[in-house]
PDB file of N, CA and C in Angstrom:
ATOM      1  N   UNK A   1     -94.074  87.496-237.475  1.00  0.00           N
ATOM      2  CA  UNK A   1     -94.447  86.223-236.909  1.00  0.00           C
ATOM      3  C   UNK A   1     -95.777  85.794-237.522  1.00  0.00           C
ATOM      4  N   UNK A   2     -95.865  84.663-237.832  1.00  0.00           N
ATOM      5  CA  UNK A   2     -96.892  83.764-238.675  1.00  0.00           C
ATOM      6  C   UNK A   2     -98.048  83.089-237.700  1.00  0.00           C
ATOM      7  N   UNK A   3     -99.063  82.833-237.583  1.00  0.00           N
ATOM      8  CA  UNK A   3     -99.646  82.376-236.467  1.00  0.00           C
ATOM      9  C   UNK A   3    -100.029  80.946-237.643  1.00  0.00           C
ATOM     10  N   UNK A   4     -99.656  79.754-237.139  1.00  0.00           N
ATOM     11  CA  UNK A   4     -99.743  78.727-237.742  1.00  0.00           C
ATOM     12  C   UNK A   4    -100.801  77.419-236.814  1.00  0.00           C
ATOM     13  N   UNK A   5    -101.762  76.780-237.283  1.00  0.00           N
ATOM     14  CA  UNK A   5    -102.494  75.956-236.854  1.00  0.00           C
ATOM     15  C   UNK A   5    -101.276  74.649-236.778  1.00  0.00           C
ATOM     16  N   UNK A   6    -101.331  74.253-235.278  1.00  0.00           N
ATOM     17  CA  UNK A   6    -100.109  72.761-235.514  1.00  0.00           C
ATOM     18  C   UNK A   6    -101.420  71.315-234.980  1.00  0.00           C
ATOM     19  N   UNK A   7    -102.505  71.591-234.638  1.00  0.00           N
ATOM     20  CA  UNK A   7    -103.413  70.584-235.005  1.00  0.00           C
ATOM     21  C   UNK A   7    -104.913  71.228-234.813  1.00  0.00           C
ATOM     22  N   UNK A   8    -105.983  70.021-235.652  1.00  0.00           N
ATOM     23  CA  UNK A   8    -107.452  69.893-235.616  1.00  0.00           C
ATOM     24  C   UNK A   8    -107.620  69.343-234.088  1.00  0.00           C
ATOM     25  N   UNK A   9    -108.851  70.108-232.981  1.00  0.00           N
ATOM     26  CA  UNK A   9    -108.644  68.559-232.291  1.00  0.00           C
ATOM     27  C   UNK A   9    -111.470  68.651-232.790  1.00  0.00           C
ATOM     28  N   UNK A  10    -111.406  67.101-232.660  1.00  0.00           N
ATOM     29  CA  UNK A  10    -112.562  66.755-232.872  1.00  0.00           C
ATOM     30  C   UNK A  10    -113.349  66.738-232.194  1.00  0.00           C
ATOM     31  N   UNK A  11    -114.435  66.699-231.535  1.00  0.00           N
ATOM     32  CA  UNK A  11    -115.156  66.520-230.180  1.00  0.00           C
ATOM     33  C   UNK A  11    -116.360  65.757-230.575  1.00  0.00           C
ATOM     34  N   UNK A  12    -117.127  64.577-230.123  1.00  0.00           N
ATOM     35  CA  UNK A  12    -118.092  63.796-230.703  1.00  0.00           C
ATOM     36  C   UNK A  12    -118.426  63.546-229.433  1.00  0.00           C
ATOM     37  N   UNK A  13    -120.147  63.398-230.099  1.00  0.00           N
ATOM     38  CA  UNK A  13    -120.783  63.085-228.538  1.00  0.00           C
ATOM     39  C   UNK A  13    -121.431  62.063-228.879  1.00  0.00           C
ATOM     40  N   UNK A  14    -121.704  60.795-228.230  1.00  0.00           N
ATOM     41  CA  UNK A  14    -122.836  60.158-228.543  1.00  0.00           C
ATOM     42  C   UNK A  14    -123.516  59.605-227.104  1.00  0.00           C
ATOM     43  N   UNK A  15    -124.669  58.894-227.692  1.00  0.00           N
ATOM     44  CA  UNK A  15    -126.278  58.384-226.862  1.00  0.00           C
ATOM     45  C   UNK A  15    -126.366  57.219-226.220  1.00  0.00           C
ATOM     46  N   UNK A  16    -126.729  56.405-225.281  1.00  0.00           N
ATOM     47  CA  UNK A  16    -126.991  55.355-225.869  1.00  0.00           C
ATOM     48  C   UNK A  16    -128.084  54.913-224.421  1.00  0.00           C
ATOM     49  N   UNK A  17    -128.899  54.381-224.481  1.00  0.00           N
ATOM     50  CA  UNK A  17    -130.120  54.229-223.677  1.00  0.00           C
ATOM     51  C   UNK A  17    -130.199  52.998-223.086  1.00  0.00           C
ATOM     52  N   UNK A  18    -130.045  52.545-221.514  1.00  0.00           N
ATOM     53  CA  UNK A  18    -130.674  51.179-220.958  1.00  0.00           C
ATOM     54  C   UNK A  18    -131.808  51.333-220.177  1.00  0.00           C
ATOM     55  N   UNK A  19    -132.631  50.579-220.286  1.00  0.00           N
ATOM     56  CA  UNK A  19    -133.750  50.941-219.533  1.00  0.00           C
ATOM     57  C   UNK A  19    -133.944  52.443-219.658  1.00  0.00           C
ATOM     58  N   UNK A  20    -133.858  52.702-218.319  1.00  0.00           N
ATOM     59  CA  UNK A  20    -134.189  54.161-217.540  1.00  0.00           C
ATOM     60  C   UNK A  20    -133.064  55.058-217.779  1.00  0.00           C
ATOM     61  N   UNK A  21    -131.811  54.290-218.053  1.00  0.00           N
ATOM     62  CA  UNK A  21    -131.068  55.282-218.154  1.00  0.00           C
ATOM     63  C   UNK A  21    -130.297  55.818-219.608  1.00  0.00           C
ATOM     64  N   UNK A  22    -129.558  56.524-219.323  1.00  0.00           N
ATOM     65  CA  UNK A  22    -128.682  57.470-220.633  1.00  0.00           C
ATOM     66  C   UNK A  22    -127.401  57.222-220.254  1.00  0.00           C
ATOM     67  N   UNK A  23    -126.622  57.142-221.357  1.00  0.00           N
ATOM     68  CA  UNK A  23    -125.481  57.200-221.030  1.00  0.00           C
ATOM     69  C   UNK A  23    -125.002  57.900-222.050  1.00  0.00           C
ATOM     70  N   UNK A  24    -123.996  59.053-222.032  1.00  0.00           N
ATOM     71  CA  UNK A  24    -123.709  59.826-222.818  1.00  0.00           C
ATOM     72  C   UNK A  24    -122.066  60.407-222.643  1.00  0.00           C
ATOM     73  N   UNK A  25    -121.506  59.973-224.051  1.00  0.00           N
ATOM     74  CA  UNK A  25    -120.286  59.466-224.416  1.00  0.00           C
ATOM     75  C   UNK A  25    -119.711  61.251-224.999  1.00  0.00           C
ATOM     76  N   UNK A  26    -118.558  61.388-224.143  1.00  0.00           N
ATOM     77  CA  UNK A  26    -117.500  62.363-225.134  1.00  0.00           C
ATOM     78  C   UNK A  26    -116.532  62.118-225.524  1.00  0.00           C
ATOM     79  N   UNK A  27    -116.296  62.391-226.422  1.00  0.00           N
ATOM     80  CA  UNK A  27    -114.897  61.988-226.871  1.00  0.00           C
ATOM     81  C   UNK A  27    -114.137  63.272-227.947  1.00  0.00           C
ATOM     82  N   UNK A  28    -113.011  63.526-227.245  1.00  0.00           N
ATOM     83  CA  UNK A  28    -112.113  64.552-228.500  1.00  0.00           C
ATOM     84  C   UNK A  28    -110.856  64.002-228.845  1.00  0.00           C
ATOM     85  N   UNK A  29    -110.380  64.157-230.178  1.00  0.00           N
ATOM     86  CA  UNK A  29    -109.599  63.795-230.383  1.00  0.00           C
ATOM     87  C   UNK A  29    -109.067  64.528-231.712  1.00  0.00           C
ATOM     88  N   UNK A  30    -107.707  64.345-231.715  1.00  0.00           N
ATOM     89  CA  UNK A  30    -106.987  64.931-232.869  1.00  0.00           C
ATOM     90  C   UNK A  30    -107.345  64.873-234.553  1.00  0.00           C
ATOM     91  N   UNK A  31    -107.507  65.618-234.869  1.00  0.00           N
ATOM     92  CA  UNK A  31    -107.962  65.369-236.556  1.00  0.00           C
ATOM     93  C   UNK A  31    -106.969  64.007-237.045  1.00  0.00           C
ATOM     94  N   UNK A  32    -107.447  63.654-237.571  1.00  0.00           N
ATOM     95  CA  UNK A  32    -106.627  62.163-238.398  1.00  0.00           C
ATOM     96  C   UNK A  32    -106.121  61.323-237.843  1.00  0.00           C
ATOM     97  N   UNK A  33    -106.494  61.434-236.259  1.00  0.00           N
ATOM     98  CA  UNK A  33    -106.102  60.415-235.610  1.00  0.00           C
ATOM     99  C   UNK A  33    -107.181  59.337-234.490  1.00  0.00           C
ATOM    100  N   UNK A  34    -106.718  58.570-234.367  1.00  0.00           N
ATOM    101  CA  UNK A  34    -107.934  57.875-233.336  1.00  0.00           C
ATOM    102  C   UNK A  34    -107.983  58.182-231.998  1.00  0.00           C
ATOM    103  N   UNK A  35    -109.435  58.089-231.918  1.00  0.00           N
ATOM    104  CA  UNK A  35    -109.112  58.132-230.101  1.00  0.00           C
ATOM    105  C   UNK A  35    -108.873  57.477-229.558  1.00  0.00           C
ATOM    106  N   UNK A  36    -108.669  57.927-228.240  1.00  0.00           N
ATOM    107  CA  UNK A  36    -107.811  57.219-226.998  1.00  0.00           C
ATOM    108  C   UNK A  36    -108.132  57.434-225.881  1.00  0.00           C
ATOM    109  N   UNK A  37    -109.382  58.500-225.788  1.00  0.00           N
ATOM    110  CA  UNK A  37    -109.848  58.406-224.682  1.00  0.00           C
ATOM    111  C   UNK A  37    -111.564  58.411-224.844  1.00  0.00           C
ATOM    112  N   UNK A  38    -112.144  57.712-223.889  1.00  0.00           N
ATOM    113  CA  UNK A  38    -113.904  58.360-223.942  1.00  0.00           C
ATOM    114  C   UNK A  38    -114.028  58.873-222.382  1.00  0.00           C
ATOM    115  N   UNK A  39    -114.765  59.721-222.280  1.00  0.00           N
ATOM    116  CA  UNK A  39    -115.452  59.896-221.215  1.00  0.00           C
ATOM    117  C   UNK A  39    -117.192  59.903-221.148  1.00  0.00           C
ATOM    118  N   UNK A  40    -117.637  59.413-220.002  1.00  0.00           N
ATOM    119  CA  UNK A  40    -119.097  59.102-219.883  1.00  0.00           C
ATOM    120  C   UNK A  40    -119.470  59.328-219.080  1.00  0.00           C
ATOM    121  N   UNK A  41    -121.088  59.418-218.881  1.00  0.00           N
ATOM    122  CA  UNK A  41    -121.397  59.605-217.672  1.00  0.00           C
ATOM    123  C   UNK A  41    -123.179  58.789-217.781  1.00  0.00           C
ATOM    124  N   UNK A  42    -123.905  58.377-216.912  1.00  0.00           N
ATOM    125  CA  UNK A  42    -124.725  57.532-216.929  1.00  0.00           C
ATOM    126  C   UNK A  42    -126.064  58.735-216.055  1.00  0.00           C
ATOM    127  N   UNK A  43    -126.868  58.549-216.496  1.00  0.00           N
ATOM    128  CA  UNK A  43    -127.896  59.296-215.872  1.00  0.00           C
ATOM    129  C   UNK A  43    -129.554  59.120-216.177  1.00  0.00           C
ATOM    130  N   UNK A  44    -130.363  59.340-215.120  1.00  0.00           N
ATOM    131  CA  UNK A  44    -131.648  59.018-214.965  1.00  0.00           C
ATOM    132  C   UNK A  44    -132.239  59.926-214.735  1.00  0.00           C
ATOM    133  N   UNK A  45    -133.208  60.591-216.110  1.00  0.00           N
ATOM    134  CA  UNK A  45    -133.683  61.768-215.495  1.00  0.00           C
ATOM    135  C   UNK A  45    -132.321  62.985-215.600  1.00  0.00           C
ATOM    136  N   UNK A  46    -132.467  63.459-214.892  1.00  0.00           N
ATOM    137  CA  UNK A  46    -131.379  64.760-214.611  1.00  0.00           C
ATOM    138  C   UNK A  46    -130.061  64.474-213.180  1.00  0.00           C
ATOM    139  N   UNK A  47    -131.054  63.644-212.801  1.00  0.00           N
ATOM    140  CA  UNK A  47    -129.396  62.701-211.576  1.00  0.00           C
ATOM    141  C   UNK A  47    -128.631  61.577-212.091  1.00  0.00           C
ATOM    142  N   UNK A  48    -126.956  62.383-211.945  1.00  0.00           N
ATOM    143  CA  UNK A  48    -126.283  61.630-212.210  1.00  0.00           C
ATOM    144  C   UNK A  48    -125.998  60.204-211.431  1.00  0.00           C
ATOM    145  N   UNK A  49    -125.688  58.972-212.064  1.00  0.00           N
ATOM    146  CA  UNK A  49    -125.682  57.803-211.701  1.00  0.00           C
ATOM    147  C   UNK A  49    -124.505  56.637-211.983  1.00  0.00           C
ATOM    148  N   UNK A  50    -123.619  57.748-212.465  1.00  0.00           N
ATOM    149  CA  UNK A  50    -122.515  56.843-213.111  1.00  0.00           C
ATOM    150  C   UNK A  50    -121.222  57.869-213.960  1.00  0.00           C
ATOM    151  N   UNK A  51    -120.073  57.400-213.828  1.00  0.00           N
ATOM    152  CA  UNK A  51    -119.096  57.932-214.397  1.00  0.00           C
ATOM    153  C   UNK A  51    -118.779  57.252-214.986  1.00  0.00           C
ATOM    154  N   UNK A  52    -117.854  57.154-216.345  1.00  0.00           N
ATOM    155  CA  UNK A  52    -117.012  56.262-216.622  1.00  0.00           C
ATOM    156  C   UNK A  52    -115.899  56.888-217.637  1.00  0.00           C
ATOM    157  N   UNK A  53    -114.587  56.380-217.682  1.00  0.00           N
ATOM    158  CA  UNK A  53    -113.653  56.464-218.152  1.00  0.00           C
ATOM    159  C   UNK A  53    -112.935  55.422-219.006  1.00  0.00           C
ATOM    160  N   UNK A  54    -112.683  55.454-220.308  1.00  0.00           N
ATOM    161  CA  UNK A  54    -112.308  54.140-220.982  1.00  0.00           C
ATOM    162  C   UNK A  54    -111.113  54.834-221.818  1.00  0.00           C
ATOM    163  N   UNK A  55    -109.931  53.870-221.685  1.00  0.00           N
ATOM    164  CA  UNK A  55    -108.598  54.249-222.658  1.00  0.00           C
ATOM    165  C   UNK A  55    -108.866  53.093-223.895  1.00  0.00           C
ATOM    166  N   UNK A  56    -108.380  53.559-224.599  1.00  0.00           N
ATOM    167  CA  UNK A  56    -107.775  52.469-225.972  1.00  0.00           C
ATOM    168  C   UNK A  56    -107.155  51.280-225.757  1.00  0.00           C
ATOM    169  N   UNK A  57    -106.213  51.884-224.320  1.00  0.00           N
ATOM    170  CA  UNK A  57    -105.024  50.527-223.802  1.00  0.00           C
ATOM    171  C   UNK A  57    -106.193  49.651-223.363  1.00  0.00           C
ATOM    172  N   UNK A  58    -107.235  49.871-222.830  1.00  0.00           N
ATOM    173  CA  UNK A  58    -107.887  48.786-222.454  1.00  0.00           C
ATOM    174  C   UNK A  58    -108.312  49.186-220.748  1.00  0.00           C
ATOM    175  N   UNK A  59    -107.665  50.395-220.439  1.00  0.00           N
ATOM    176  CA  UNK A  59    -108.709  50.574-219.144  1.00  0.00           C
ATOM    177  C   UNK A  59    -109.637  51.053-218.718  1.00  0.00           C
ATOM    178  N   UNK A  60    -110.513  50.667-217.937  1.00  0.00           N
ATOM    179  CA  UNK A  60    -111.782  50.823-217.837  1.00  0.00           C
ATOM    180  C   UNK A  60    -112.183  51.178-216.154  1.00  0.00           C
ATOM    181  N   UNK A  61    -112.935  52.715-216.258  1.00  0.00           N
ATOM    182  CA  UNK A  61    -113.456  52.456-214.969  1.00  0.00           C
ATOM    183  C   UNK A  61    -114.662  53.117-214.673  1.00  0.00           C
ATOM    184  N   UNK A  62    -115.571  52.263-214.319  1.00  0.00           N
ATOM    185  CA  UNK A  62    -116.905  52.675-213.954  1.00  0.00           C
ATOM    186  C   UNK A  62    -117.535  52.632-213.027  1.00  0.00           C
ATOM    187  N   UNK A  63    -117.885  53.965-212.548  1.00  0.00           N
ATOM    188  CA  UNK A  63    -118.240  54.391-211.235  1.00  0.00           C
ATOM    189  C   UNK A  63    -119.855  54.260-210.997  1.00  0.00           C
ATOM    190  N   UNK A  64    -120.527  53.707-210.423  1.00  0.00           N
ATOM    191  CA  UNK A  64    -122.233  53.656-210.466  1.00  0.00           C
ATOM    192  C   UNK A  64    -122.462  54.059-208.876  1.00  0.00           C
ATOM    193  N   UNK A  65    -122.975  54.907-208.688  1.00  0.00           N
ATOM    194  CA  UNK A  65    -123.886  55.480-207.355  1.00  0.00           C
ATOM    195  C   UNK A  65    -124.635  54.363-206.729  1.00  0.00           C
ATOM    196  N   UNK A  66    -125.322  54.261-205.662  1.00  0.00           N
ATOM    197  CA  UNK A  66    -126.335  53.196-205.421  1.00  0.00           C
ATOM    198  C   UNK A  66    -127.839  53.646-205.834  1.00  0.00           C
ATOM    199  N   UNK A  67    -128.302  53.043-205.692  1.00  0.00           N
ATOM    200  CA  UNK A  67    -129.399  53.218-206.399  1.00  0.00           C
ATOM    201  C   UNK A  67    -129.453  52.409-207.802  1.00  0.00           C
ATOM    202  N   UNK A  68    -128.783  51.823-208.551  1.00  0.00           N
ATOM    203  CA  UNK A  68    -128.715  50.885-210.017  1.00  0.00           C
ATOM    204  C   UNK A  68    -128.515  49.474-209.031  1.00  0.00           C
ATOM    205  N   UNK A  69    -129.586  48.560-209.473  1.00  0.00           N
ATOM    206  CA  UNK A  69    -129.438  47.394-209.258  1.00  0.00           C
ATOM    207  C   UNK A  69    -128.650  46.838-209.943  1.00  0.00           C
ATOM    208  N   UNK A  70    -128.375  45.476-209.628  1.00  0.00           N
ATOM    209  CA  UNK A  70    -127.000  44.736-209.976  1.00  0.00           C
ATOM    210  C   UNK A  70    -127.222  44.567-211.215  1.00  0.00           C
ATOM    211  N   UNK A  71    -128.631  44.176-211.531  1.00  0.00           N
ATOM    212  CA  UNK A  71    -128.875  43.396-213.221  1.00  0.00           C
ATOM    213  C   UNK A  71    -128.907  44.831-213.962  1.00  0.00           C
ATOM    214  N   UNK A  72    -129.448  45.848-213.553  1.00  0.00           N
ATOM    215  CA  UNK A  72    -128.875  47.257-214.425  1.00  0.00           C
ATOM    216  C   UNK A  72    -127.365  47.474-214.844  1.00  0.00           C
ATOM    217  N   UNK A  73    -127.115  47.584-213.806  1.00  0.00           N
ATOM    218  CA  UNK A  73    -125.434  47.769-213.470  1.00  0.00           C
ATOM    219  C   UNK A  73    -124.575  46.852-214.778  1.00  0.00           C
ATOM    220  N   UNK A  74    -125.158  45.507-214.459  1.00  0.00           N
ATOM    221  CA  UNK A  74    -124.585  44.624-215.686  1.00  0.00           C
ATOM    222  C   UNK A  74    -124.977  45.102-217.307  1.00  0.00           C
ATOM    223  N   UNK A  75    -126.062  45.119-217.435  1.00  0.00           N
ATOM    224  CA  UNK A  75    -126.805  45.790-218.758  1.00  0.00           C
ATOM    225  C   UNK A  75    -126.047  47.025-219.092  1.00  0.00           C
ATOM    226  N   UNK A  76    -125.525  48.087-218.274  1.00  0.00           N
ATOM    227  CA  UNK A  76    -125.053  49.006-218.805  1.00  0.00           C
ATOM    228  C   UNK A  76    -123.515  48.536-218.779  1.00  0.00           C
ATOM    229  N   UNK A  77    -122.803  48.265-217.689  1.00  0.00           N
ATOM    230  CA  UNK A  77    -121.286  47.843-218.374  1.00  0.00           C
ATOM    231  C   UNK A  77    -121.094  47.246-219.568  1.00  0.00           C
ATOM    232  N   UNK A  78    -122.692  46.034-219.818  1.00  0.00           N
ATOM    233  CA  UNK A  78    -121.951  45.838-220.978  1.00  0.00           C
ATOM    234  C   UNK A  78    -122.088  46.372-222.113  1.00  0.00           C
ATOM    235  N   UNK A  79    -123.264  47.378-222.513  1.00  0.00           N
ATOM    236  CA  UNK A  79    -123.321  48.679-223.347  1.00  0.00           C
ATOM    237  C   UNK A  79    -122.143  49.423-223.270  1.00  0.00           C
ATOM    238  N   UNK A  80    -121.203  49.523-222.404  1.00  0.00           N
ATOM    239  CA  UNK A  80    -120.129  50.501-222.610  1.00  0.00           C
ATOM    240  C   UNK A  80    -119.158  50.127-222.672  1.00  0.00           C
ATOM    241  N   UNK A  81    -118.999  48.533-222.612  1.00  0.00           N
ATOM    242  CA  UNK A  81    -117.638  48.206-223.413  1.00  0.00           C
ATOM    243  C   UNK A  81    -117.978  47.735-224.724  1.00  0.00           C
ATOM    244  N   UNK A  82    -119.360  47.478-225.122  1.00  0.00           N
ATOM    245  CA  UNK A  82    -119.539  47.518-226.871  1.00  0.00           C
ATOM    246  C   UNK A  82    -119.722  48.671-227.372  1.00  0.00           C
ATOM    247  N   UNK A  83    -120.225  50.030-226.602  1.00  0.00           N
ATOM    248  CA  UNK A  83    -120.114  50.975-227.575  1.00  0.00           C
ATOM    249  C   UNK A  83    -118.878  51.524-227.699  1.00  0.00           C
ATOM    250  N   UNK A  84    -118.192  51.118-226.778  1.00  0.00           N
ATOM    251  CA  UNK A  84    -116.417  52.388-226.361  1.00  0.00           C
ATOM    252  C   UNK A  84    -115.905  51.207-227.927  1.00  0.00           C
ATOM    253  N   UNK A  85    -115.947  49.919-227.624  1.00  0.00           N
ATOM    254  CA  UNK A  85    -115.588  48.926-228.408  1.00  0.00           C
ATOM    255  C   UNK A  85    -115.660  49.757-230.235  1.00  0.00           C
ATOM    256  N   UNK A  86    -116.616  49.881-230.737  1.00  0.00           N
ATOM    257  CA  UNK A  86    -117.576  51.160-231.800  1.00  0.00           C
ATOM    258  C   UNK A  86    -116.793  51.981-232.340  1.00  0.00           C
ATOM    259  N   UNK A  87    -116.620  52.793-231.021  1.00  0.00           N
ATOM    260  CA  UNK A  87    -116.684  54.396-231.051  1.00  0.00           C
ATOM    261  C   UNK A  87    -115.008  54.317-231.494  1.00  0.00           C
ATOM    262  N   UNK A  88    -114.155  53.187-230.643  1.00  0.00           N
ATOM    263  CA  UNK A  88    -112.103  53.125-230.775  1.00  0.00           C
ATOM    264  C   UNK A  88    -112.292  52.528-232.545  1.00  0.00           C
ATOM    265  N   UNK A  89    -113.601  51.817-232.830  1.00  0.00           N
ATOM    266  CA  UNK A  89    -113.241  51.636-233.850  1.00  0.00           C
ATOM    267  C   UNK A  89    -113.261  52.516-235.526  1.00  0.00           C
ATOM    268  N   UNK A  90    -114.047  53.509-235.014  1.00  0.00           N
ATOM    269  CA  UNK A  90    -114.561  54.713-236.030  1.00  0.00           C
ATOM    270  C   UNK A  90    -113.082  54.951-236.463  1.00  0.00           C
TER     271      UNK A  90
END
């Protein structure tokens, strides 16, 4: 019996900063292929403040704790549908 590799898979992380906070992007995916999923999470300091989940199909869901005011809240959704926007396009 042959022990045969049947795929690569990739794992990429990226950054991206509003104000006070971080938001920090994973994503794995199959060698030679695109992704399809990100996962995120939003944070201040060392407390978490946010989840988020984004498909390729186009769904989106982002979870924010209280504590992020509304005009934050806006500033970062829309950082994470231009970077997910980016990242589906690599």
């Amino acid at each position: 019996m042959a022990l045969s590799n049947l795929s690569s898979v990739i794992r990429s992380n990226y950054k991206n900063t509003v104000g006070d906070y971080e938001i920090t992007y994973n994503v794995t995916q199959d060698e030679g292929k695109p992704a399809t999923e990100i996962g995120a999470s939003v944070r201040k300091g060392e407390q978490k403040f946010g989840y988020i989940g984004i498909s390729s199909i186009g769904r989106r869901s982002i979870i924010m704790e209280p504590g992020i005011s509304d005009e934050e809240a806006k500033q970062i959704c829309s950082a994470v549908i231009d970077d997910a926007a980016r990242i589906f396009s690599e």
